[in-house]
N, C-alpha and C. Protein backbone atom coordinates (compact mmCIF):
# COMPACT_ATOMS: atom_id res chain seq x y z
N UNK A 1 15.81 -21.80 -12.93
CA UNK A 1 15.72 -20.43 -12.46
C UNK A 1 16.16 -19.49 -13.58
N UNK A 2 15.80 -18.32 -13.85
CA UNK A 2 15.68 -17.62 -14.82
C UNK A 2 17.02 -16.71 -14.13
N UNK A 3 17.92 -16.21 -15.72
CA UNK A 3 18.87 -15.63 -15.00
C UNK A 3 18.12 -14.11 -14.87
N UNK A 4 19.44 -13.41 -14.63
CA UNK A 4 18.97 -11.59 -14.05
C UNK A 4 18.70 -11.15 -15.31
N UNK A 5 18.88 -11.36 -16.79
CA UNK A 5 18.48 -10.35 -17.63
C UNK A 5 16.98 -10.34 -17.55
N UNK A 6 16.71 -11.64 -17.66
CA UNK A 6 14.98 -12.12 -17.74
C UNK A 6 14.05 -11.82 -16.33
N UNK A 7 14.80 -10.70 -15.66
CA UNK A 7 13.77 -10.35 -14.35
C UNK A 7 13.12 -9.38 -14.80
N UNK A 8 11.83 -8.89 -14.75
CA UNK A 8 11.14 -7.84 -15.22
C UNK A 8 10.29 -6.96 -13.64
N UNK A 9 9.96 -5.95 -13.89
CA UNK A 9 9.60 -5.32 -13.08
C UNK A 9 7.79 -5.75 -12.26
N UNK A 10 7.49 -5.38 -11.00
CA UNK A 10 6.54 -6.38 -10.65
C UNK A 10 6.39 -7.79 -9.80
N UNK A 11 8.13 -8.42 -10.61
CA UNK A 11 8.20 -9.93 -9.95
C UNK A 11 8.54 -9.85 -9.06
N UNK A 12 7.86 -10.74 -8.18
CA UNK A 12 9.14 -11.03 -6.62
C UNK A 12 9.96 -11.83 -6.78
N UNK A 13 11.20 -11.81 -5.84
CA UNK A 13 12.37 -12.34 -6.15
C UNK A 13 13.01 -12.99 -4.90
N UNK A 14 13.49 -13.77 -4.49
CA UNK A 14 14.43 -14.31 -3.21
C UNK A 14 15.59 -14.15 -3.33
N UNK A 15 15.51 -12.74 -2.42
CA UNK A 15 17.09 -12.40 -2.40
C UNK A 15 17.76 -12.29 -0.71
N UNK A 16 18.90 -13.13 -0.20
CA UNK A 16 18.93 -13.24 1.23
C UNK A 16 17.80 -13.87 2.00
N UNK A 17 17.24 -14.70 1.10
CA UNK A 17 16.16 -15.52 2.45
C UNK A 17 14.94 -14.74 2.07
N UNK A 18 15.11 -13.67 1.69
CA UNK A 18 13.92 -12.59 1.68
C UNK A 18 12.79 -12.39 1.04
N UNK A 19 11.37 -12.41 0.61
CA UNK A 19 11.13 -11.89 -0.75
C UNK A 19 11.17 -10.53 -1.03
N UNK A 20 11.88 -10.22 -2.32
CA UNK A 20 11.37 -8.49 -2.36
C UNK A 20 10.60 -8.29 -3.83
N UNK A 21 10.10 -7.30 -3.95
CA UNK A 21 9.12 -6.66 -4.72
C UNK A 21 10.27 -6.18 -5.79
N UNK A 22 10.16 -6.48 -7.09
CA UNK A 22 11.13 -6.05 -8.39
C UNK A 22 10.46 -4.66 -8.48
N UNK A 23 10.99 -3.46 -8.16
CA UNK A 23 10.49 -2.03 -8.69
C UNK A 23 11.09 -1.37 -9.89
N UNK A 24 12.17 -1.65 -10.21
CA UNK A 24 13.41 -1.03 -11.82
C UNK A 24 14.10 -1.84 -12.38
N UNK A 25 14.41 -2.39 -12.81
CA UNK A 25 15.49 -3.12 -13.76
C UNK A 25 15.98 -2.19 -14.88
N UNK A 26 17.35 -2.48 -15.07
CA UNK A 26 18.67 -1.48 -15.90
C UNK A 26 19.22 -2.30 -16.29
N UNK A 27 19.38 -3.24 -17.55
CA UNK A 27 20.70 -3.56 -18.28
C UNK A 27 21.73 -2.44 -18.50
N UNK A 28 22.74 -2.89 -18.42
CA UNK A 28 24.13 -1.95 -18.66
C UNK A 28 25.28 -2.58 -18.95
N UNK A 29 25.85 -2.52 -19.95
CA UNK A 29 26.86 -2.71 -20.55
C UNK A 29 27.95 -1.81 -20.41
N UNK A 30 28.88 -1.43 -19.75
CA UNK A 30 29.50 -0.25 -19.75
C UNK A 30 31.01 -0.96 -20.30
N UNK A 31 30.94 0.32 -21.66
CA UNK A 31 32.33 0.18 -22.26
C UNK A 31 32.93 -1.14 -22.34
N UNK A 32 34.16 -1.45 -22.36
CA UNK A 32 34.90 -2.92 -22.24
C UNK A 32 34.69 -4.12 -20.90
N UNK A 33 33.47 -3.65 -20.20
CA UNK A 33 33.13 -4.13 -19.06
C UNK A 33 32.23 -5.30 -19.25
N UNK A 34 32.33 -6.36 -18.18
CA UNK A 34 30.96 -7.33 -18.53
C UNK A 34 29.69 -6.73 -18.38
N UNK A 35 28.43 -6.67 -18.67
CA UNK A 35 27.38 -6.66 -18.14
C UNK A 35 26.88 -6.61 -17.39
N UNK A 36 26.20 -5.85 -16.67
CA UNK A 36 25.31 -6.43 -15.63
C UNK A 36 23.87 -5.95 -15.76
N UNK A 37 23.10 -6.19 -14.41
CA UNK A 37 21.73 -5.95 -14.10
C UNK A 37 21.67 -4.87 -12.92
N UNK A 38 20.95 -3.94 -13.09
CA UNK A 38 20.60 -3.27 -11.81
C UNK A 38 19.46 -3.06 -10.86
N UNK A 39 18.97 -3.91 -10.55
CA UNK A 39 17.84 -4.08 -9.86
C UNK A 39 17.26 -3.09 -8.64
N UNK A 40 16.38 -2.08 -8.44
CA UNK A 40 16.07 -1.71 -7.79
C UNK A 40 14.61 -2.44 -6.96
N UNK A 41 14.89 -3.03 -5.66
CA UNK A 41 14.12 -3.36 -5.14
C UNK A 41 13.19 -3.21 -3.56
N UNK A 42 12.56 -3.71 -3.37
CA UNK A 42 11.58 -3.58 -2.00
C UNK A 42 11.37 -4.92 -1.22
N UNK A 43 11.93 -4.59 0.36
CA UNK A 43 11.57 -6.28 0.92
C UNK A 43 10.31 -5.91 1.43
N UNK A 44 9.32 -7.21 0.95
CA UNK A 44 8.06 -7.73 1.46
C UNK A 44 7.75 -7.72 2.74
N UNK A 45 8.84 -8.18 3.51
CA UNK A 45 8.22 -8.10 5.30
C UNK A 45 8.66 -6.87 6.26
N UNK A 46 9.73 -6.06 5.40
CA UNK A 46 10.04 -4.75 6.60
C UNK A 46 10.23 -3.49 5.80
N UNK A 47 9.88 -3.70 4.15
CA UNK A 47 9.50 -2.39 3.61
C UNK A 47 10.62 -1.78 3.21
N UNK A 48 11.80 -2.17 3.19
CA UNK A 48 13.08 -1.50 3.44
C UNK A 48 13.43 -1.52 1.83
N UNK A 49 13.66 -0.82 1.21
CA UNK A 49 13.93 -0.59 -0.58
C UNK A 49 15.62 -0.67 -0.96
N UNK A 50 16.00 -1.26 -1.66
CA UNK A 50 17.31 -1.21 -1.55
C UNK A 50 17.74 -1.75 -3.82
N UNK A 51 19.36 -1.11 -3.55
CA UNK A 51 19.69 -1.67 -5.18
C UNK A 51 20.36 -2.54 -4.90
N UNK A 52 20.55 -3.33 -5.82
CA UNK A 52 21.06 -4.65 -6.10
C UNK A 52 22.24 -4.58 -7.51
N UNK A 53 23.13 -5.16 -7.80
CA UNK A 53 23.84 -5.44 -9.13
C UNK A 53 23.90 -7.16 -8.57
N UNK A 54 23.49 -7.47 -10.33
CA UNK A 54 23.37 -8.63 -10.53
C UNK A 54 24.52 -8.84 -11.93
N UNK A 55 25.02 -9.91 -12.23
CA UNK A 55 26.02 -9.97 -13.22
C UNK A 55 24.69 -10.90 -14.02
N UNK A 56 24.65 -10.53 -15.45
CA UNK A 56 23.92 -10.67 -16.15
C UNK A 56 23.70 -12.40 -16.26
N UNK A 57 24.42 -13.19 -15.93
CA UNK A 57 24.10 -14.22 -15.91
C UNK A 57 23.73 -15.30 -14.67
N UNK A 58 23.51 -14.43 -13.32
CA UNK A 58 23.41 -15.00 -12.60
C UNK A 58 22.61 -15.86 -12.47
N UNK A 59 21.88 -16.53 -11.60
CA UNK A 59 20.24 -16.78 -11.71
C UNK A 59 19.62 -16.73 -10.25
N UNK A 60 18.37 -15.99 -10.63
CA UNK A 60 17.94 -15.53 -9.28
C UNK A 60 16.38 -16.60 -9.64
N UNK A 61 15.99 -16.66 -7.98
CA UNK A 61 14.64 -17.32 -8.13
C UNK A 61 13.32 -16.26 -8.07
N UNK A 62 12.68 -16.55 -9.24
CA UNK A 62 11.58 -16.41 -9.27
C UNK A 62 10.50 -16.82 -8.19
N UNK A 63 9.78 -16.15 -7.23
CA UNK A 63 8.59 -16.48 -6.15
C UNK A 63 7.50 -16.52 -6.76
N UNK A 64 6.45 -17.84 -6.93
CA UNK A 64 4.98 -17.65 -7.31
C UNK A 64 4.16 -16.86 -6.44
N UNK A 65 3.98 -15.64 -7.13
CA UNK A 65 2.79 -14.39 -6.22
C UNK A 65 1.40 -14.76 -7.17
N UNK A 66 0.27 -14.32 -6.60
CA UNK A 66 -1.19 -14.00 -6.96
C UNK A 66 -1.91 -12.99 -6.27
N UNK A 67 -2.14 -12.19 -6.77
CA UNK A 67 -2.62 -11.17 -6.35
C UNK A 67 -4.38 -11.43 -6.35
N UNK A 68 -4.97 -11.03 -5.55
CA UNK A 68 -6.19 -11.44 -5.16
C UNK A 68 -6.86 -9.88 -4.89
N UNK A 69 -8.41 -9.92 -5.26
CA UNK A 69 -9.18 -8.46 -4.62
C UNK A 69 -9.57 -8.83 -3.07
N UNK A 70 -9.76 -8.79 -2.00
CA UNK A 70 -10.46 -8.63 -0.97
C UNK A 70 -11.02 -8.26 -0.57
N UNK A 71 -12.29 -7.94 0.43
CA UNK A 71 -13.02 -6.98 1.07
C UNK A 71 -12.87 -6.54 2.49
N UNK A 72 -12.31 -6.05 3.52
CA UNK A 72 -11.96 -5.57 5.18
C UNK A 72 -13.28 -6.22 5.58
N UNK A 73 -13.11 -6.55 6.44
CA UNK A 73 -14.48 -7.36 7.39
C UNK A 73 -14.22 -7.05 8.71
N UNK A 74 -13.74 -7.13 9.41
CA UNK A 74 -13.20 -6.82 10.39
C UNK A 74 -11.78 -6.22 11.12
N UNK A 75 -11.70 -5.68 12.30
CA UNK A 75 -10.63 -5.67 12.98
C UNK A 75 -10.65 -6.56 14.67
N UNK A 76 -10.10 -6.76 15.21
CA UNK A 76 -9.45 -7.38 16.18
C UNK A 76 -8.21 -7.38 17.04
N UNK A 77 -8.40 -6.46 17.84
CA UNK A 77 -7.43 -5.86 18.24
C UNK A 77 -5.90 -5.62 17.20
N UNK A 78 -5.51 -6.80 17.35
CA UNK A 78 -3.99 -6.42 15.97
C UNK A 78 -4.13 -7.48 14.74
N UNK A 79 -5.36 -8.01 14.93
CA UNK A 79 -5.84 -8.73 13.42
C UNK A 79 -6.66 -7.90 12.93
N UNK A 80 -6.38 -8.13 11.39
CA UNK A 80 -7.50 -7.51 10.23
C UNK A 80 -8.19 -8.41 9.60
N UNK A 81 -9.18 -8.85 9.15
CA UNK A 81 -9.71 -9.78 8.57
C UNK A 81 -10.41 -9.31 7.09
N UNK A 82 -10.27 -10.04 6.42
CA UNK A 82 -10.43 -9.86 5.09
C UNK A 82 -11.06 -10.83 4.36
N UNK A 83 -11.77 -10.79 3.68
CA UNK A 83 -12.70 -11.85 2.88
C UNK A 83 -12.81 -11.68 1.35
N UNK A 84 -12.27 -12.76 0.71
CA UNK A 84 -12.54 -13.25 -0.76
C UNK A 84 -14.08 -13.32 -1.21
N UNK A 85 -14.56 -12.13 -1.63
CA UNK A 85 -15.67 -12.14 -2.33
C UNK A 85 -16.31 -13.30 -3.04
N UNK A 86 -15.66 -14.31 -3.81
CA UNK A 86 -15.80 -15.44 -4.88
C UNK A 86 -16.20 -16.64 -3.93
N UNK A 87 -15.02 -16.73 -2.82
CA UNK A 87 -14.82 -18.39 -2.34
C UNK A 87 -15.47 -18.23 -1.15
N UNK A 88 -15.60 -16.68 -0.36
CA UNK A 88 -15.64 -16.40 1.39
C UNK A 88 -14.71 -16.98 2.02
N UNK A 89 -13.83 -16.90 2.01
CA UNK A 89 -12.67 -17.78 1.97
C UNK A 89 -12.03 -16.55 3.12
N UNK A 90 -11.63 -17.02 4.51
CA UNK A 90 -11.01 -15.37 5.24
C UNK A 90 -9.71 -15.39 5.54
N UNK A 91 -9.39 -14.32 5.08
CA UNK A 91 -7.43 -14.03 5.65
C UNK A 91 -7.52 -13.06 6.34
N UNK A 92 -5.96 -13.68 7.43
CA UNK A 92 -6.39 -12.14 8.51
C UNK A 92 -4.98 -12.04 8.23
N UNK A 93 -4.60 -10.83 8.47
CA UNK A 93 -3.00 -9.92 8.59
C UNK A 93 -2.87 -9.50 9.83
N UNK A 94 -1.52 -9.26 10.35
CA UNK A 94 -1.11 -8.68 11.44
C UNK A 94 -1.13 -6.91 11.06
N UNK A 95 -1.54 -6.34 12.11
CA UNK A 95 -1.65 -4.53 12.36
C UNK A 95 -0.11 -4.11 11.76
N UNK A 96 1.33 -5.35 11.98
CA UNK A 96 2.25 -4.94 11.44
C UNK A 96 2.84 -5.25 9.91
N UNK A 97 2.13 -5.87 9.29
CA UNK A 97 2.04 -6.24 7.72
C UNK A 97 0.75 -5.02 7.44
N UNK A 98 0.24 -4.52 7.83
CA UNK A 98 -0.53 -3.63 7.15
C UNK A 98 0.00 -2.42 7.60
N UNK A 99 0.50 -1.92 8.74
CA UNK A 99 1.26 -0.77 8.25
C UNK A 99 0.34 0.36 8.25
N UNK A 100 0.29 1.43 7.46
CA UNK A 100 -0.91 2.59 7.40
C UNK A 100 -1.54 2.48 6.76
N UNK A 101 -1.81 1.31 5.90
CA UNK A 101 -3.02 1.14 5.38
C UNK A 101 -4.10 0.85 6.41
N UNK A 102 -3.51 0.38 7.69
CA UNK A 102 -5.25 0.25 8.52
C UNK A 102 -5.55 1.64 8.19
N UNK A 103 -5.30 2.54 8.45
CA UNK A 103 -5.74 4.16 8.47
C UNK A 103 -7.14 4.26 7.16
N UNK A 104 -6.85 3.91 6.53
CA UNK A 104 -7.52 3.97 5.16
C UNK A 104 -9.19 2.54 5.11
N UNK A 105 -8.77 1.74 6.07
CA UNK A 105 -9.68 0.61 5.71
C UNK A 105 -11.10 0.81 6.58
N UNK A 106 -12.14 0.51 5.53
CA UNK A 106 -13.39 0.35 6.25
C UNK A 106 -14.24 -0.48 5.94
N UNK A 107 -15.32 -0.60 6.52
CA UNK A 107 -16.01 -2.19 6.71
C UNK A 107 -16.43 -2.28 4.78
N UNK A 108 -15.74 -3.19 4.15
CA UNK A 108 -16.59 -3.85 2.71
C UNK A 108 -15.79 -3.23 1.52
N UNK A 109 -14.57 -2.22 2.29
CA UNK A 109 -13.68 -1.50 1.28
C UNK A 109 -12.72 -2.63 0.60
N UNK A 110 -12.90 -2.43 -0.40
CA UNK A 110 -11.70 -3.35 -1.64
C UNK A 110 -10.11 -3.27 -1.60
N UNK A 111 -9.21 -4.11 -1.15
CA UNK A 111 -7.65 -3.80 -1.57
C UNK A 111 -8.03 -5.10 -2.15
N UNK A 112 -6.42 -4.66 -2.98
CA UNK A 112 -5.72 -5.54 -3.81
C UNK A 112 -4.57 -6.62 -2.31
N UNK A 113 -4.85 -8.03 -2.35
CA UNK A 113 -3.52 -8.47 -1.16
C UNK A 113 -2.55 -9.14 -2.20
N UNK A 114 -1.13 -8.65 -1.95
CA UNK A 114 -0.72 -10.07 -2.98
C UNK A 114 -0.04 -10.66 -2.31
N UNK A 115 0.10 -12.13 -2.73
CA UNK A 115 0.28 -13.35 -1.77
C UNK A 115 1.32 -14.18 -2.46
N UNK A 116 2.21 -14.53 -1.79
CA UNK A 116 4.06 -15.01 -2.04
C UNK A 116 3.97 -16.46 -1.60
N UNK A 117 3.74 -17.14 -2.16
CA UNK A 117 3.79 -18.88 -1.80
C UNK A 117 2.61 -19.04 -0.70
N UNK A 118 1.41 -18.37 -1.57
CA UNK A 118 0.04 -18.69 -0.51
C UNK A 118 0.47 -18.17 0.72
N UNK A 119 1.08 -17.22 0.96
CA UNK A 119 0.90 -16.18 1.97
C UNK A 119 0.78 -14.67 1.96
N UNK A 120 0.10 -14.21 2.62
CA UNK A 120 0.01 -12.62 2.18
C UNK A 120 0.89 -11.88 2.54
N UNK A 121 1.62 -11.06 1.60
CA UNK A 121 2.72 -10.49 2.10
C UNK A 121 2.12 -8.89 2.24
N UNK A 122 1.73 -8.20 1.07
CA UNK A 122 1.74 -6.80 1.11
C UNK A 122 -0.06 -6.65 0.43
N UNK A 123 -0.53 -5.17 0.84
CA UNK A 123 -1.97 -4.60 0.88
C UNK A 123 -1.62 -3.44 -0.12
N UNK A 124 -2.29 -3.43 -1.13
CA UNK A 124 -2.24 -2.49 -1.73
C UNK A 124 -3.66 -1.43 -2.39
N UNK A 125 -3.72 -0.21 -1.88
CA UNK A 125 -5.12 0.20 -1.70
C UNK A 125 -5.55 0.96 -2.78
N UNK A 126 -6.87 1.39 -3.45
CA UNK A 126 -7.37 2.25 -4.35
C UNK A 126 -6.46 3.51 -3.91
N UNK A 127 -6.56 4.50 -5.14
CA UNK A 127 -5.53 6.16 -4.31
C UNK A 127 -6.50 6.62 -4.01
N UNK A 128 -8.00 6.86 -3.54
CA UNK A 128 -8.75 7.63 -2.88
C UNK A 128 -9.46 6.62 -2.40
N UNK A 129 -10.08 7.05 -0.68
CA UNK A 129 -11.09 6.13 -0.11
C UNK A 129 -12.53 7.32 0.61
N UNK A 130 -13.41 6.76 0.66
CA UNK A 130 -14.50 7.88 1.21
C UNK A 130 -14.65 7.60 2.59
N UNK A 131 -14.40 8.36 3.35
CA UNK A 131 -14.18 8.09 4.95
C UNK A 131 -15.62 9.09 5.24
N UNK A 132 -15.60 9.12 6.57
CA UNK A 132 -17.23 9.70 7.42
C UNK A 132 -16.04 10.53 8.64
N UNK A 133 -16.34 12.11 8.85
CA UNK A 133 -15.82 12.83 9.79
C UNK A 133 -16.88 11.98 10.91
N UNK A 134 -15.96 12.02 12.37
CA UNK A 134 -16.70 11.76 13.19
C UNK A 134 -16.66 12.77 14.13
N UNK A 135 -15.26 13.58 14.06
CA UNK A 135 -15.23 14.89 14.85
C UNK A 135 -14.46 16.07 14.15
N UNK A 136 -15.20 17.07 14.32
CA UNK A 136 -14.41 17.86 13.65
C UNK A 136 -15.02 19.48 14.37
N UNK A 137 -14.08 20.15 14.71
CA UNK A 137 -14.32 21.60 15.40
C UNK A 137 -15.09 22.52 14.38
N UNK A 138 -16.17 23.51 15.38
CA UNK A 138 -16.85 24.32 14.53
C UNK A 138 -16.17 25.20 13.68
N UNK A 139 -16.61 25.96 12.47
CA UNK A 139 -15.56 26.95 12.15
C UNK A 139 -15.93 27.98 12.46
N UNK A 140 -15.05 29.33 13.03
CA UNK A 140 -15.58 30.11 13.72
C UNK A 140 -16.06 31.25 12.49
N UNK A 141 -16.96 31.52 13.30
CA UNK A 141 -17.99 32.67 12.30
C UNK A 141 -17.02 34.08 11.95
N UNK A 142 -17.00 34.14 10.68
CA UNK A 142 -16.19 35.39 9.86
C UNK A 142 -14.95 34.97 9.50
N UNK A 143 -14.30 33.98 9.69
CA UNK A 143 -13.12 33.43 9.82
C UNK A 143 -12.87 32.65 8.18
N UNK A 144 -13.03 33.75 7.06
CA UNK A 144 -13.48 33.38 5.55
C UNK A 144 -11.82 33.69 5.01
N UNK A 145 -10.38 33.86 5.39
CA UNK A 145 -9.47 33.47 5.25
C UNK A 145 -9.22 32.93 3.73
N UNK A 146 -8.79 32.55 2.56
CA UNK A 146 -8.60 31.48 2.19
C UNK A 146 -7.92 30.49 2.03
N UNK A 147 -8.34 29.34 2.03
CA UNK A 147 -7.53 28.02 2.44
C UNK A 147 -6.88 27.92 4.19
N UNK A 148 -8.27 28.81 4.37
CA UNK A 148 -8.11 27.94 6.31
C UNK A 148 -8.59 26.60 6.34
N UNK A 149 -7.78 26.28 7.01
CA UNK A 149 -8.40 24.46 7.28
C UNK A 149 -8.37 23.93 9.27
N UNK A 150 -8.87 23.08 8.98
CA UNK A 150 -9.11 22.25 10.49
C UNK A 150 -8.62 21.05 10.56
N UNK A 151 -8.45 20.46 11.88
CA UNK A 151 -7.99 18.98 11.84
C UNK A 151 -9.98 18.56 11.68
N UNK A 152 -9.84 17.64 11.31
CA UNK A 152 -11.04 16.06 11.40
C UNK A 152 -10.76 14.89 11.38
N UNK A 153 -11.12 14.13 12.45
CA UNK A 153 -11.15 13.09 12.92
C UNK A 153 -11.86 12.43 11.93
N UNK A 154 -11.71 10.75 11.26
CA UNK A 154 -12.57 10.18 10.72
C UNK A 154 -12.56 8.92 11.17
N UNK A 155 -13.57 7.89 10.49
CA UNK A 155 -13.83 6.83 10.99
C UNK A 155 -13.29 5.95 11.53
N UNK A 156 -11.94 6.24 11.05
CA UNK A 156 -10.49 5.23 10.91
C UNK A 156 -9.92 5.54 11.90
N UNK A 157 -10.44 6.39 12.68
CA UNK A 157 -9.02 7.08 13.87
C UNK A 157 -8.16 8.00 13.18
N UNK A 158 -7.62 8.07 11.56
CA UNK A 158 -7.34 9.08 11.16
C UNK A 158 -7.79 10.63 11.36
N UNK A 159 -6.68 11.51 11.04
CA UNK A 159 -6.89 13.15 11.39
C UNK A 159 -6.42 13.46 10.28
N UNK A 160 -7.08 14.16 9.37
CA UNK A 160 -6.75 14.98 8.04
C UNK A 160 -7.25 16.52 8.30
N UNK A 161 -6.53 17.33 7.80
CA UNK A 161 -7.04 18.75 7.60
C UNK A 161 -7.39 18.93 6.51
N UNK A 162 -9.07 19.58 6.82
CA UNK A 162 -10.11 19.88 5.83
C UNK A 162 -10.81 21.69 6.03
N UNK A 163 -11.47 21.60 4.78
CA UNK A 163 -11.69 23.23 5.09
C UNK A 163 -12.20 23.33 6.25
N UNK A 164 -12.98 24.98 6.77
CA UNK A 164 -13.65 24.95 7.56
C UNK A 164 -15.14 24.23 7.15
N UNK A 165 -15.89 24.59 6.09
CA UNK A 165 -17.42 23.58 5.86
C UNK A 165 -17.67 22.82 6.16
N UNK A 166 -16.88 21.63 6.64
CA UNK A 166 -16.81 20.65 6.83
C UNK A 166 -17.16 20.31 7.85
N UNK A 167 -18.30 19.60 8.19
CA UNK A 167 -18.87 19.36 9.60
C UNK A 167 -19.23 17.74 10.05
N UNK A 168 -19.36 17.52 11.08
CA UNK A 168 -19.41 16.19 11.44
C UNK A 168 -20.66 14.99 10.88
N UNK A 169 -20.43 13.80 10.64
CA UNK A 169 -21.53 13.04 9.63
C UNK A 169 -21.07 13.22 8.33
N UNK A 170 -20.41 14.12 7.71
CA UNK A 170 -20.54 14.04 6.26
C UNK A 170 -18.96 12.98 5.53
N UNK A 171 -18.94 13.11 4.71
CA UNK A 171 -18.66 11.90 3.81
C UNK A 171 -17.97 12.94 3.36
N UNK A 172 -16.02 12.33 3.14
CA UNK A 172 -15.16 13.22 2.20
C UNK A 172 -14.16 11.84 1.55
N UNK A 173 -13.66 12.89 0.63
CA UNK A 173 -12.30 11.87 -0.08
C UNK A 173 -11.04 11.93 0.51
N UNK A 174 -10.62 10.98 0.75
CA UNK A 174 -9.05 11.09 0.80
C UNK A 174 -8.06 10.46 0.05
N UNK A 175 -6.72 10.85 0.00
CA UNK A 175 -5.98 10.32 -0.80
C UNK A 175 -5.40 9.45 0.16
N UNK A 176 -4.72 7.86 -0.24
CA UNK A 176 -4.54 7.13 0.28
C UNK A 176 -2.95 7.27 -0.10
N UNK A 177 -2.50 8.09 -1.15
CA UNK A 177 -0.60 8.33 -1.19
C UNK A 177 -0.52 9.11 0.03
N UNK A 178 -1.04 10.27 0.59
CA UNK A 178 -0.41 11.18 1.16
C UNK A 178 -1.34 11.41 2.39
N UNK A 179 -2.37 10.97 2.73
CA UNK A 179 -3.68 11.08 3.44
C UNK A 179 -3.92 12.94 3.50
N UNK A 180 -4.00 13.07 2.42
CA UNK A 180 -5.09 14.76 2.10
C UNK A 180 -6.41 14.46 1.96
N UNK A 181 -7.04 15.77 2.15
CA UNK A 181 -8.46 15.71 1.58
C UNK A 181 -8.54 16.42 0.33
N UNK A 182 -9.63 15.59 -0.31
CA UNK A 182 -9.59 15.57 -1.51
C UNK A 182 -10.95 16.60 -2.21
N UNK A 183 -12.03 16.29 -1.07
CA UNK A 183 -13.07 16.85 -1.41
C UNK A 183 -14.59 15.87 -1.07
N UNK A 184 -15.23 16.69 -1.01
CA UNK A 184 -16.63 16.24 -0.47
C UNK A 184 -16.95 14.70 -1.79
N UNK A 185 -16.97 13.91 -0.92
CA UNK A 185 -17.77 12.35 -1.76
C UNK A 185 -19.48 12.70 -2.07
């Protein structure tokens, strides 16, 4: 097992039973003090981000991850199903490992899954996806304001506010950090 200096950012790690996601690492030497590590990290199954001090020689375990592309294929009530382009090979996730990324997913759309001892832990999505309004209120005539906006409904069950132009059938961007609209696809 590799000690704490040799953790780099990216790796997962088993800390408490747990895996978490390596997000910062800090060597620090302070003054006449031993060493340590400061690890800022993320657990894999409940999202919860937390710091860590590690004494520079500890040794923490390294988790074999692989990160894989996928394509959304389906939903199922609280399964998602997902398919390996290469092998057809299908993984499904629980509605609670995906989190708000269902919001964002549509039939043949690409995430990144990465997977912790051949299991999928976390979904990670492009920052813009092109969604289809399915409802969205008329804008009322003269009502030229600027930067009035509306709620719209899209494919996903998501609700983003978009200008008034924006009418039902058409195709927009969204951002998948903050779910804004981005602009006509």
């Amino acid at each position: 097992m590799p000690a704490a200096n040799d953790i780099r950012r990216g790796q997962v790690i088993k800390f408490n039973g747990e895996p978490h996601l390596v997000m910062e690492t800090q060597h620090r030497t302070p003054g006449n003090l031993r060493a340590f590590v400061q690890i800022k990290m993320r657990n894999l199954r409940y999202g919860k981000a937390l710091d860590q001090r590690f004494a520079s020689t500890d040794t923490i375990e390294v988790l074999p991850t692989e990160r894989k592309t996928l394509e959304f294929s389906y939903a199922d009530r609280d399964t998602y199903a997902f398919m390996d382009p290469d092998t057809f090979e299908q993984t499904e996730l629980s509605e609670q490992t995906l989190g708000e990324v269902k919001n964002y997913l549509t039939a043949g759309g690409k995430v990144d899954v990465l997977f912790v001892d051949e299991r999928p832990l976390s979904v990670d999505l492009p920052s813009t996806v092109t969604l289809k309004v399915i409802e969205s209120a008329e804008g009322i005539k003269g009502d030229t304001a600027s930067n009035v906006q509306k709620p719209a409904k899209l494919e996903t069950g998501l609700v983003v506010q978009v200008p008034l132009f924006i009418k039902e059938g058409e195709i927009i961007k969204v951002s998948t950090i903050d779910g804004t609209y981005l602009g006509r696809a």
